[in-house]
C-alpha atoms as a PDB file:
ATOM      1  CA  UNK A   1     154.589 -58.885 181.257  1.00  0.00           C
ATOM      2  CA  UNK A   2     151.001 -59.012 180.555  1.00  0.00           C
ATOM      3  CA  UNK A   3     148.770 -61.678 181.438  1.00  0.00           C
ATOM      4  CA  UNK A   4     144.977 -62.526 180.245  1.00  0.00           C
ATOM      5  CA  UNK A   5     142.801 -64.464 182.361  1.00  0.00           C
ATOM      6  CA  UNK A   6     140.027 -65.860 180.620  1.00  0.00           C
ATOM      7  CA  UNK A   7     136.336 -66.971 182.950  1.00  0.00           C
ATOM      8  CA  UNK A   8     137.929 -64.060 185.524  1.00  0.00           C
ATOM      9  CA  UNK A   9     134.365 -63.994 187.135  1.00  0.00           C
ATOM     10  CA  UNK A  10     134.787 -67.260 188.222  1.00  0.00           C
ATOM     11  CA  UNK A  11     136.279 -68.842 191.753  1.00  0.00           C
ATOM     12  CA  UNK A  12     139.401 -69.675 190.318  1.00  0.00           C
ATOM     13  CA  UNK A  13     139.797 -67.463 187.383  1.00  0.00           C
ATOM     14  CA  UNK A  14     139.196 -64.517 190.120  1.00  0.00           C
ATOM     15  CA  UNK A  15     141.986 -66.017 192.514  1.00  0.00           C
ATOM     16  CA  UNK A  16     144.958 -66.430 189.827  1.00  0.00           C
ATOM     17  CA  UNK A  17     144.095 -63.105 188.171  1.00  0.00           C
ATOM     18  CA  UNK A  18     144.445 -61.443 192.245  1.00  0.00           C
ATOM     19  CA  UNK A  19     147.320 -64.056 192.951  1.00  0.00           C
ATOM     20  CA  UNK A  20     149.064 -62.954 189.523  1.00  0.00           C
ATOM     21  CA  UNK A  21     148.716 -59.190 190.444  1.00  0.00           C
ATOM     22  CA  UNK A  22     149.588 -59.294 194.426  1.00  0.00           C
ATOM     23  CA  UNK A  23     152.458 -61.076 193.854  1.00  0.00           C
ATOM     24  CA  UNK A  24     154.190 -58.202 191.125  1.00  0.00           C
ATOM     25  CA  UNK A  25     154.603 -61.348 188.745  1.00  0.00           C
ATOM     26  CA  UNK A  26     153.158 -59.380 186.236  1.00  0.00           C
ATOM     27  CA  UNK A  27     152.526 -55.433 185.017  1.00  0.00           C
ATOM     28  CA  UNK A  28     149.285 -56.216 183.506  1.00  0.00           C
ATOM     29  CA  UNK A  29     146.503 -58.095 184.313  1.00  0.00           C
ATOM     30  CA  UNK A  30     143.594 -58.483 181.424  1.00  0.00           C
ATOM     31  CA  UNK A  31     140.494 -59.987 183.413  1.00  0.00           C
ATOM     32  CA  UNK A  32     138.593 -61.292 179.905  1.00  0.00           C
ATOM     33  CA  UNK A  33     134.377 -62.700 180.532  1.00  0.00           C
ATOM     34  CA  UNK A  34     131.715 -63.165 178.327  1.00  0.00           C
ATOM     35  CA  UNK A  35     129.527 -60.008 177.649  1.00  0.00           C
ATOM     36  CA  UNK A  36     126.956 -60.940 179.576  1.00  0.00           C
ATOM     37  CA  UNK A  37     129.157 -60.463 182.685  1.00  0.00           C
ATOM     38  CA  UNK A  38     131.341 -57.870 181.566  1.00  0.00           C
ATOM     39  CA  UNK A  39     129.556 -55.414 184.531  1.00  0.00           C
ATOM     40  CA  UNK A  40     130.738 -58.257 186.781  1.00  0.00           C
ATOM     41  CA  UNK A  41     134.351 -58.458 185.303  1.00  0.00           C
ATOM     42  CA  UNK A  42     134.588 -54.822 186.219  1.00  0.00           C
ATOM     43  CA  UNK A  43     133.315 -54.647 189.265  1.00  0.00           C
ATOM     44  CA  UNK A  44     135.921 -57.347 189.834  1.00  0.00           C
ATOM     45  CA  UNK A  45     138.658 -54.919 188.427  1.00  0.00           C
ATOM     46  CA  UNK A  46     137.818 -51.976 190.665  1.00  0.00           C
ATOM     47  CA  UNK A  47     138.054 -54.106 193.333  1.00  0.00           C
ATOM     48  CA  UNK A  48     141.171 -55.508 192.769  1.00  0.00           C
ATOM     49  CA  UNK A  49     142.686 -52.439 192.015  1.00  0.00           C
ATOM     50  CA  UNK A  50     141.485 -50.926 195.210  1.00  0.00           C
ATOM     51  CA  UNK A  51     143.402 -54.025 196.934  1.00  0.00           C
ATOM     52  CA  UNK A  52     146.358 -53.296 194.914  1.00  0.00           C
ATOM     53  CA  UNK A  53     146.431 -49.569 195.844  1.00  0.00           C
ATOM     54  CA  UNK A  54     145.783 -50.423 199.531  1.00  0.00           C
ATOM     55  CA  UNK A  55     149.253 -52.426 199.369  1.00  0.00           C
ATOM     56  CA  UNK A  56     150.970 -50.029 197.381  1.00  0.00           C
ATOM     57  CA  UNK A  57     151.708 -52.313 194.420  1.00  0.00           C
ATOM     58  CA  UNK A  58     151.390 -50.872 190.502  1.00  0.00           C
ATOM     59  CA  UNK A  59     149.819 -53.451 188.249  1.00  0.00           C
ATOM     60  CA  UNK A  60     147.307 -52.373 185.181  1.00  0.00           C
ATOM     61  CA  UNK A  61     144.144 -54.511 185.888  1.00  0.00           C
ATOM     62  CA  UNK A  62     141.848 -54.125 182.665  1.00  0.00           C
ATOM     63  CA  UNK A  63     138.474 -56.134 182.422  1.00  0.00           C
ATOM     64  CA  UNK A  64     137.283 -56.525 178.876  1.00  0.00           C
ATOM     65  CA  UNK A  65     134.737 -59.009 176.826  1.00  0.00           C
ATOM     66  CA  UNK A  66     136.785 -58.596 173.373  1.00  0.00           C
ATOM     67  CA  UNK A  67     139.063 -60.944 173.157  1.00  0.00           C
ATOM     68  CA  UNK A  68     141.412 -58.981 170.951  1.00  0.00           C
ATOM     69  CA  UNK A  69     142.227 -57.042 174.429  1.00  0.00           C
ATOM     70  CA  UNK A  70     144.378 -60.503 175.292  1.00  0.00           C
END
């Protein structure tokens, strides 16, 4: 299942999207900002795929600014 968090550079927009993904809820995990923050939203990604990796769990985190990605 795939799952779009929209304002993922935010508190709790970053906690649901790394909630969502640690607990294997969901195969894909779009983290959507505005495009002002998009180098935010993906340093947010890399990060939370590094965590994921570390734990051994397989989940697609994507960040994007287009919301056609959702």
């Amino acid at each position: 299942m795939k799952v779009s968090v929209i304002g993922a550079t935010g508190r709790v927009g970053k906690a649901a999207a790394f909630s969502l993904a640690e607990e294997s809820v969901v195969s894909e995990v779009v983290l959507v900002s505005r495009e002002k923050s998009l180098s935010q939203v993906q340093g947010e990604a890399l990060d939370m795929n590094d965590a994921m990796a570390a734990k051994d769990i397989r989940v697609s985190i994507t960040p994007t600014s287009n919301f056609e990605d959702i």
